[in-house]
C-alpha atoms as a PDB file:
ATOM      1  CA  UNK A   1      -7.827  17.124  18.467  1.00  0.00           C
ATOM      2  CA  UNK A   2      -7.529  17.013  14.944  1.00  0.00           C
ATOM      3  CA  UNK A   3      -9.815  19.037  12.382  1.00  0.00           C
ATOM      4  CA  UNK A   4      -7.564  18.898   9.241  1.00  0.00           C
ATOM      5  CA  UNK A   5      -7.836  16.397   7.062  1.00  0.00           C
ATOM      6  CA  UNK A   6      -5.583  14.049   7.193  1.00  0.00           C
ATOM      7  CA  UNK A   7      -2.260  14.944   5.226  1.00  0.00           C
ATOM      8  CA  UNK A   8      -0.773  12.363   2.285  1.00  0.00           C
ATOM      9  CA  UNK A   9       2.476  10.746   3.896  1.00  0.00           C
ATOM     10  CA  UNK A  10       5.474  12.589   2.110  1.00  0.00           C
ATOM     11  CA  UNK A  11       5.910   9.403  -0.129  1.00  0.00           C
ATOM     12  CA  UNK A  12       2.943   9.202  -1.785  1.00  0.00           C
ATOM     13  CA  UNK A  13       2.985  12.879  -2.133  1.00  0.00           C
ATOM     14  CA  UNK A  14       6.479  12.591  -3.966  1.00  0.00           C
ATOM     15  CA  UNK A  15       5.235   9.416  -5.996  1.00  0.00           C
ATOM     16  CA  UNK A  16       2.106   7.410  -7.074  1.00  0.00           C
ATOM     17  CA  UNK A  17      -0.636   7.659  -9.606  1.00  0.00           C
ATOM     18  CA  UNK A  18      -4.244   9.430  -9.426  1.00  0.00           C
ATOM     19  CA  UNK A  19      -5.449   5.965  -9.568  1.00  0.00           C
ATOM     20  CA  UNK A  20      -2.815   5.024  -6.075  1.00  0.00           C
ATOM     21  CA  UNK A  21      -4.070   8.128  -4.437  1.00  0.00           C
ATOM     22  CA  UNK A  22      -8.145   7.006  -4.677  1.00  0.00           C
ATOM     23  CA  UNK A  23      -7.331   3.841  -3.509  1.00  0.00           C
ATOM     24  CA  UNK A  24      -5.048   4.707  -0.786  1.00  0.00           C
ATOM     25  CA  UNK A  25      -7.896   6.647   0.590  1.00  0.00           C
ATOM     26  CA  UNK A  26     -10.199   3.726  -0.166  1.00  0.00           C
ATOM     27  CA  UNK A  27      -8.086   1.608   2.036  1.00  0.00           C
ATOM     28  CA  UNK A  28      -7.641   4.088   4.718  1.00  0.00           C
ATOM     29  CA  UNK A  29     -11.689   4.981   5.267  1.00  0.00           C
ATOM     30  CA  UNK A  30     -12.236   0.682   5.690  1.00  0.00           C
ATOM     31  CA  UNK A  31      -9.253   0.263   7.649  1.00  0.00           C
ATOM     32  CA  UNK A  32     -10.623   2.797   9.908  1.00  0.00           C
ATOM     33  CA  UNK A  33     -14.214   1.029   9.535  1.00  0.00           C
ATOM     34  CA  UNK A  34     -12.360  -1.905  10.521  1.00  0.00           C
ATOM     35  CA  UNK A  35     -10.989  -0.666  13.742  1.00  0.00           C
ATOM     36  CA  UNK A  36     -14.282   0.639  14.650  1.00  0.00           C
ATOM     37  CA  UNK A  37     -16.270  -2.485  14.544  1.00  0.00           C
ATOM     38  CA  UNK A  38     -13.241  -3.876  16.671  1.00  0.00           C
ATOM     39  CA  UNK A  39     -13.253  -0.872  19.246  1.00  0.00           C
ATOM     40  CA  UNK A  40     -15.200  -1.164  22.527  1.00  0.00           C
ATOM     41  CA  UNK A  41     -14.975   1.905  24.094  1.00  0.00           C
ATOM     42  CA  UNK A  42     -17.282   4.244  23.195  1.00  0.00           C
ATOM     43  CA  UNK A  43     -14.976   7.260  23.460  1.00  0.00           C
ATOM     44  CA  UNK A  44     -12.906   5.836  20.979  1.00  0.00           C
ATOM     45  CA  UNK A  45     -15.585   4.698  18.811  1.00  0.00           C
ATOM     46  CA  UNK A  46     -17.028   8.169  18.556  1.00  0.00           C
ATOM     47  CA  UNK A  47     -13.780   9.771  17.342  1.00  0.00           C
ATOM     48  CA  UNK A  48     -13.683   6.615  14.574  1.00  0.00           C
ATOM     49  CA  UNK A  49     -17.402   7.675  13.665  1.00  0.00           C
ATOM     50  CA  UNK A  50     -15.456  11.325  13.079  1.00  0.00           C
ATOM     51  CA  UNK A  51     -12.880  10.839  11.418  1.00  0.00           C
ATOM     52  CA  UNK A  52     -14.767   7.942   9.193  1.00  0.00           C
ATOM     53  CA  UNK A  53     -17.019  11.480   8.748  1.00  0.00           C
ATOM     54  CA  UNK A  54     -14.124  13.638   7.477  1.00  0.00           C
ATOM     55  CA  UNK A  55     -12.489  11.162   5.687  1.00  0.00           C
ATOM     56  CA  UNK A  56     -15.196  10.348   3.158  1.00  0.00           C
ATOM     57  CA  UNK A  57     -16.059  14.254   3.155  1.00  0.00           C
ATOM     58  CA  UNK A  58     -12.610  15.012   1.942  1.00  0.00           C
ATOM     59  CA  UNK A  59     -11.989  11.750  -0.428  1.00  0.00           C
ATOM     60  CA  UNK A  60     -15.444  12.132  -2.158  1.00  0.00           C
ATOM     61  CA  UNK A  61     -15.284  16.013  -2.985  1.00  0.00           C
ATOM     62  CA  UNK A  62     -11.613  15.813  -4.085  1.00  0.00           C
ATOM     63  CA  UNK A  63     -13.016  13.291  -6.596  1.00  0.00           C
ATOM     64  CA  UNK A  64     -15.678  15.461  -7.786  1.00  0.00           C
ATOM     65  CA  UNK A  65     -13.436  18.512  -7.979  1.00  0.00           C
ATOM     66  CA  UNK A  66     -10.344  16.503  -9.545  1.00  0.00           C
ATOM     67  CA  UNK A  67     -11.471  13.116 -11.302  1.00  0.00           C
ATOM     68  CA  UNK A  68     -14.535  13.110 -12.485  1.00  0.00           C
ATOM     69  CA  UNK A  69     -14.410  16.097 -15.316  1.00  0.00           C
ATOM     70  CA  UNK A  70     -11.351  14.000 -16.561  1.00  0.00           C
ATOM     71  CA  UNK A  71     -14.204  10.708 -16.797  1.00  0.00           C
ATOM     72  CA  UNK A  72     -16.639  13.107 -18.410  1.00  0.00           C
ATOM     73  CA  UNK A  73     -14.178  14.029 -21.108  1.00  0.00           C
ATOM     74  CA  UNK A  74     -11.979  10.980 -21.820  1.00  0.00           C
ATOM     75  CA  UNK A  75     -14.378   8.278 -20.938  1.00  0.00           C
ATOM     76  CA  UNK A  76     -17.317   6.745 -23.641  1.00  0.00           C
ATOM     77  CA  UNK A  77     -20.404   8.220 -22.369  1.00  0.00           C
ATOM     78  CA  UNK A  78     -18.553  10.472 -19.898  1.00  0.00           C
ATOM     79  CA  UNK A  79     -21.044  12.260 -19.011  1.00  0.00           C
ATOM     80  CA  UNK A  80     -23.806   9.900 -17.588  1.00  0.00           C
ATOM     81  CA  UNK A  81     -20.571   7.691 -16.128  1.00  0.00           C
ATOM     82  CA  UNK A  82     -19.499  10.617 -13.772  1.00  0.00           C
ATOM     83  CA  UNK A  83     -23.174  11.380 -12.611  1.00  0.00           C
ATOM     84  CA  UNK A  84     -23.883   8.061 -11.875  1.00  0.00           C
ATOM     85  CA  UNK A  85     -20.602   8.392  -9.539  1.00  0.00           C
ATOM     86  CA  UNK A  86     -22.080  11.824  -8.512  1.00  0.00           C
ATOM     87  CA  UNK A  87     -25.217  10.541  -7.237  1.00  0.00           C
ATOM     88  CA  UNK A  88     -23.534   7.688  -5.472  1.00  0.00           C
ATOM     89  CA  UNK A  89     -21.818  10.270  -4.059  1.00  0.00           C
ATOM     90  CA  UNK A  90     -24.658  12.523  -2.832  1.00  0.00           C
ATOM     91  CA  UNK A  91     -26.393   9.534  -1.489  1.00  0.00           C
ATOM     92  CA  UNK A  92     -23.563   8.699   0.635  1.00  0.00           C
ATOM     93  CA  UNK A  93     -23.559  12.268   1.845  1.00  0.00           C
ATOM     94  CA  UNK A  94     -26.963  12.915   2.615  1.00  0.00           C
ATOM     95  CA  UNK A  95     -26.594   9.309   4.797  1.00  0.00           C
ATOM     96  CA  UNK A  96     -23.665  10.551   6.643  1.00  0.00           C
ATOM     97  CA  UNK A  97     -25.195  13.902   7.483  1.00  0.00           C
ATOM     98  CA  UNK A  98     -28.002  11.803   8.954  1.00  0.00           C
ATOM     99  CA  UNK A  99     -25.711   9.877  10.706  1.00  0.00           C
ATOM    100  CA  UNK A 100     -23.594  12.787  12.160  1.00  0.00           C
ATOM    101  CA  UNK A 101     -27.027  13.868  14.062  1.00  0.00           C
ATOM    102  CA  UNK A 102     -28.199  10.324  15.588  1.00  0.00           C
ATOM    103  CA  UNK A 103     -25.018   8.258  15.224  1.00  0.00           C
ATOM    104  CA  UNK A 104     -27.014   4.757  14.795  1.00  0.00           C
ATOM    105  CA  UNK A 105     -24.522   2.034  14.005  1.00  0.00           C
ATOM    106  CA  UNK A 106     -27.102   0.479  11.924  1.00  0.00           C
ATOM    107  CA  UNK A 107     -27.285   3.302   9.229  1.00  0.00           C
ATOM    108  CA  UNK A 108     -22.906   3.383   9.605  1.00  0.00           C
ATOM    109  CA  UNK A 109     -23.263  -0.523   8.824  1.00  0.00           C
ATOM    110  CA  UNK A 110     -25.607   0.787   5.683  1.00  0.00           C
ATOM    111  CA  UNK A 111     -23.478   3.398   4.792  1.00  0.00           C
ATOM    112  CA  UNK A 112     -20.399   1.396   4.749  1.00  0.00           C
ATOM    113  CA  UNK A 113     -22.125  -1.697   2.515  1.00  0.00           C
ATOM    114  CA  UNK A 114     -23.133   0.791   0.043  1.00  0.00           C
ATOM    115  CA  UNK A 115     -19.944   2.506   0.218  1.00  0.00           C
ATOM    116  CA  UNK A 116     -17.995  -1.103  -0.597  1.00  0.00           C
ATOM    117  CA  UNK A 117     -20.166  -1.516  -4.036  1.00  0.00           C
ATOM    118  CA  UNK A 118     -19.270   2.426  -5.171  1.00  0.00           C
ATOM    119  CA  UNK A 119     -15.767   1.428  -4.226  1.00  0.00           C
ATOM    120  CA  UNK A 120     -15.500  -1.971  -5.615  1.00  0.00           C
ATOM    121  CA  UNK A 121     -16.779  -0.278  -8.845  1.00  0.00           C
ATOM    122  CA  UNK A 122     -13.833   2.262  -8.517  1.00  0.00           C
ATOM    123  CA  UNK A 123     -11.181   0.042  -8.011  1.00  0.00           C
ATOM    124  CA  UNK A 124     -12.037  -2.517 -11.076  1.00  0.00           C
ATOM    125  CA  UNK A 125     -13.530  -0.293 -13.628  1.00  0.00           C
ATOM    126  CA  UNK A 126     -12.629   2.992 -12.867  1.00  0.00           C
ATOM    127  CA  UNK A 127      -9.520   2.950 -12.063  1.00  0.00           C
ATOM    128  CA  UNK A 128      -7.648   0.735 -14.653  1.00  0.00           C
ATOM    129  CA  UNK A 129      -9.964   2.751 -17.611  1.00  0.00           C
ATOM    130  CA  UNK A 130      -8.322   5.852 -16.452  1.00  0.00           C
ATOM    131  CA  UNK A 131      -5.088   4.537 -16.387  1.00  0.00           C
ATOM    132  CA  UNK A 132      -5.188   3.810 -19.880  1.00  0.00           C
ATOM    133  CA  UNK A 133      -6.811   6.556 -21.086  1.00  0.00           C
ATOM    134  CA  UNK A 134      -3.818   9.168 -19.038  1.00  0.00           C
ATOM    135  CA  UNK A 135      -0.376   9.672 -20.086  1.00  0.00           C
ATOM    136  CA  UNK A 136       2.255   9.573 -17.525  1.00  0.00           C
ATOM    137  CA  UNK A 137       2.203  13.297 -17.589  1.00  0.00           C
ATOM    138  CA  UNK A 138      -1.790  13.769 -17.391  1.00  0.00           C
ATOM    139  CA  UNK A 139      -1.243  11.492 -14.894  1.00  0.00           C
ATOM    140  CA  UNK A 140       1.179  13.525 -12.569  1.00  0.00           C
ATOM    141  CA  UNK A 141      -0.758  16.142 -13.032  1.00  0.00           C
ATOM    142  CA  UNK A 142      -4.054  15.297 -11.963  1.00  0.00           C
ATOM    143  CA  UNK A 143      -1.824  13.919  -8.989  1.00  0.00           C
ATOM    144  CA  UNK A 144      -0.767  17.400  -8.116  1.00  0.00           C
ATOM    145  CA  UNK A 145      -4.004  18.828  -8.584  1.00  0.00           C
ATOM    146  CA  UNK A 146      -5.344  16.134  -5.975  1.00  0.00           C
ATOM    147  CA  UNK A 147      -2.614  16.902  -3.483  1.00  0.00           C
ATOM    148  CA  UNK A 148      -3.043  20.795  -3.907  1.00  0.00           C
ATOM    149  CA  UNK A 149      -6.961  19.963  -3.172  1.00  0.00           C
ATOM    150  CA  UNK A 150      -7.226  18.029  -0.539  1.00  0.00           C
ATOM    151  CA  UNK A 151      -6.262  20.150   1.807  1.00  0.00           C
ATOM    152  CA  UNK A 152      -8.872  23.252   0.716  1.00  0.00           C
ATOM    153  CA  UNK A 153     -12.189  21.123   0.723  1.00  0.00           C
ATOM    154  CA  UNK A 154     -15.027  20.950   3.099  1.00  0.00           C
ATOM    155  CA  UNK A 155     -14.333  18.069   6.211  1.00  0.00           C
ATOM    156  CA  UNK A 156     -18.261  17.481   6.623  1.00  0.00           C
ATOM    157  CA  UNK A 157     -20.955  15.819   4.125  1.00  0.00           C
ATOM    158  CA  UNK A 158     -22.359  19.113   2.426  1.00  0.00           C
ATOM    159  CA  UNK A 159     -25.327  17.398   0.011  1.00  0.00           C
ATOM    160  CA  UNK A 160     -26.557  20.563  -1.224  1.00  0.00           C
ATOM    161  CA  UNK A 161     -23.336  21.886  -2.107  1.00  0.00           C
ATOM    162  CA  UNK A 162     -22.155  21.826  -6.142  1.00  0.00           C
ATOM    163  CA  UNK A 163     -20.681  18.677  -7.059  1.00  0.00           C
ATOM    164  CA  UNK A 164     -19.891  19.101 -10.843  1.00  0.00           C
ATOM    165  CA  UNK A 165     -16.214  19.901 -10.002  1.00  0.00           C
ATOM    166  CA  UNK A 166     -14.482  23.056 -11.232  1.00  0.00           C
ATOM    167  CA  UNK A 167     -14.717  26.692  -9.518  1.00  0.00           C
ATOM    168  CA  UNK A 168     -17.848  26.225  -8.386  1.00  0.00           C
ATOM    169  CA  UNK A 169     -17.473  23.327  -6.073  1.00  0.00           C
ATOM    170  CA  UNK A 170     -13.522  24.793  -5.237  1.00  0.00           C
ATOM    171  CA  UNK A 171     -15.773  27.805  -3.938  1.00  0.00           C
ATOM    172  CA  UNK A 172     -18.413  26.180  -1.898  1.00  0.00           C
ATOM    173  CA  UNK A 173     -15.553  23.906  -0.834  1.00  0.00           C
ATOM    174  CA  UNK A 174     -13.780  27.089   0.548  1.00  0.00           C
ATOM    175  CA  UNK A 175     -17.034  28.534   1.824  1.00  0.00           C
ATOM    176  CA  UNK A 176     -17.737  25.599   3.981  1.00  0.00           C
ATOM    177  CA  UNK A 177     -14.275  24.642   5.068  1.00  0.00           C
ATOM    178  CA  UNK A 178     -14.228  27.517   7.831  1.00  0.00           C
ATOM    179  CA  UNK A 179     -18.009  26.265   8.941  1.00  0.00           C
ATOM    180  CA  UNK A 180     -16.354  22.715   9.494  1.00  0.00           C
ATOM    181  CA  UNK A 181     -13.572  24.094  11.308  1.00  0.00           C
ATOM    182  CA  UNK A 182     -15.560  25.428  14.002  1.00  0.00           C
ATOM    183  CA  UNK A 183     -18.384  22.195  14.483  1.00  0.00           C
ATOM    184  CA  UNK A 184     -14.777  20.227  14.210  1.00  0.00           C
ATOM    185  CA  UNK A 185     -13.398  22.182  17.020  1.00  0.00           C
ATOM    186  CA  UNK A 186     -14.742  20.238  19.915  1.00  0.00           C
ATOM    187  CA  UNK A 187     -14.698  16.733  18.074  1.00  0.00           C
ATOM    188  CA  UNK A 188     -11.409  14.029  18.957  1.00  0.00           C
ATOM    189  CA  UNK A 189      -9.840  12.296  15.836  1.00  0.00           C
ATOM    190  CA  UNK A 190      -8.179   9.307  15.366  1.00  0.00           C
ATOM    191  CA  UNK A 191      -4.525   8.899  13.141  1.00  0.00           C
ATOM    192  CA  UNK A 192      -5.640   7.800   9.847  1.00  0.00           C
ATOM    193  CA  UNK A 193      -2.938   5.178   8.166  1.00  0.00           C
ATOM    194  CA  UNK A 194      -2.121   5.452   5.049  1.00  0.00           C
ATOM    195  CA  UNK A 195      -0.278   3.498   2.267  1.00  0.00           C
ATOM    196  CA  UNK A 196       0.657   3.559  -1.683  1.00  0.00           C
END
């Protein structure tokens, strides 16, 4: 079994931009949805559905807690940008806590779709604005701050929880994280492939 989330390779945590990290995770959560529309066994299909779970938990509140004050500062109309992300965000959450209790592939299926737009989104406009709004150095940085937070944030959807970034979501993060622990203590995990 494997609760923790799933540690950055020790090349992309030596290398990379903030901009390589999101989509490195981007690419990891569909590969994964990729091998579990391909799996048949259900065993193995349930520990995709968990570590899909986990994986989305962990990308989408390092986000909060790491990118998106940078968008509401350095980005034109910031503000309304990053809770538009935000509530793409919450949506996906509150869907994946439904789906942790019945597990209907349907709503996965739903989830997924809506998950490709927010993503799509990401990649083309996010992604390359922030690029050239960073220098190299801002850039590193909010690199480091992504590596030093992925590893203290909640590994379930938590919709109620803060998601304006800063203390308060580091602390709700860090509140939950021990909760997850235990509910992740009798679920199976699958290796999650990554790539810069």
């Amino acid at each position: 079994m494997q609760a923790a989330a799933t540690p950055l390779p020790s090349a992309l945590q030596a290398a990379g931009s903030i901009g390589n990290r999101i989509m490195s995770d981007h690419k990891a959560i569909f590969d994964l949805y990729d091998r579990y529309q391909a799996a048949t066994d259900p065993n193995l299909r349930e520990k995709i559905e968990n570590t899909i779970i986990r994986e989305i938990a962990v990308h989408s509140t390092v986000e909060e807690i790491v990118v998106y004050p940078v968008i509401e500062k350095n980005f034109e109309n910031g503000k309304a940008h990053a809770d538009k992300l935000r509530a793409e965000h919450l949506q996906v959450k509150k869907d994946f806590q439904n789906f942790d209790t019945n597990r209907e592939p349907t709503l996965l299926s739903k989830i997924i779709r809506e998950l490709r737009r927010h993503v799509d989104f990401e990649d083309q406009q996010e992604i390359p604005q922030l690029k050239a709004k960073l220098t190299t150095a801002e850039d590193q940085s909010l690199v480091t701050q992504w590596d030093k937070t992925r590893p203290t944030v909640p590994t379930r959807p938590h919709p109620l929880a803060p998601d304006h970034g800063g203390i308060t979501e580091a602390a709700a993060g860090m509140l939950a994280k021990p909760l997850d622990a235990i509910k992740n203590a009798t679920r199976e995990f699958v290796e999650v492939v990554r790539e810069e």
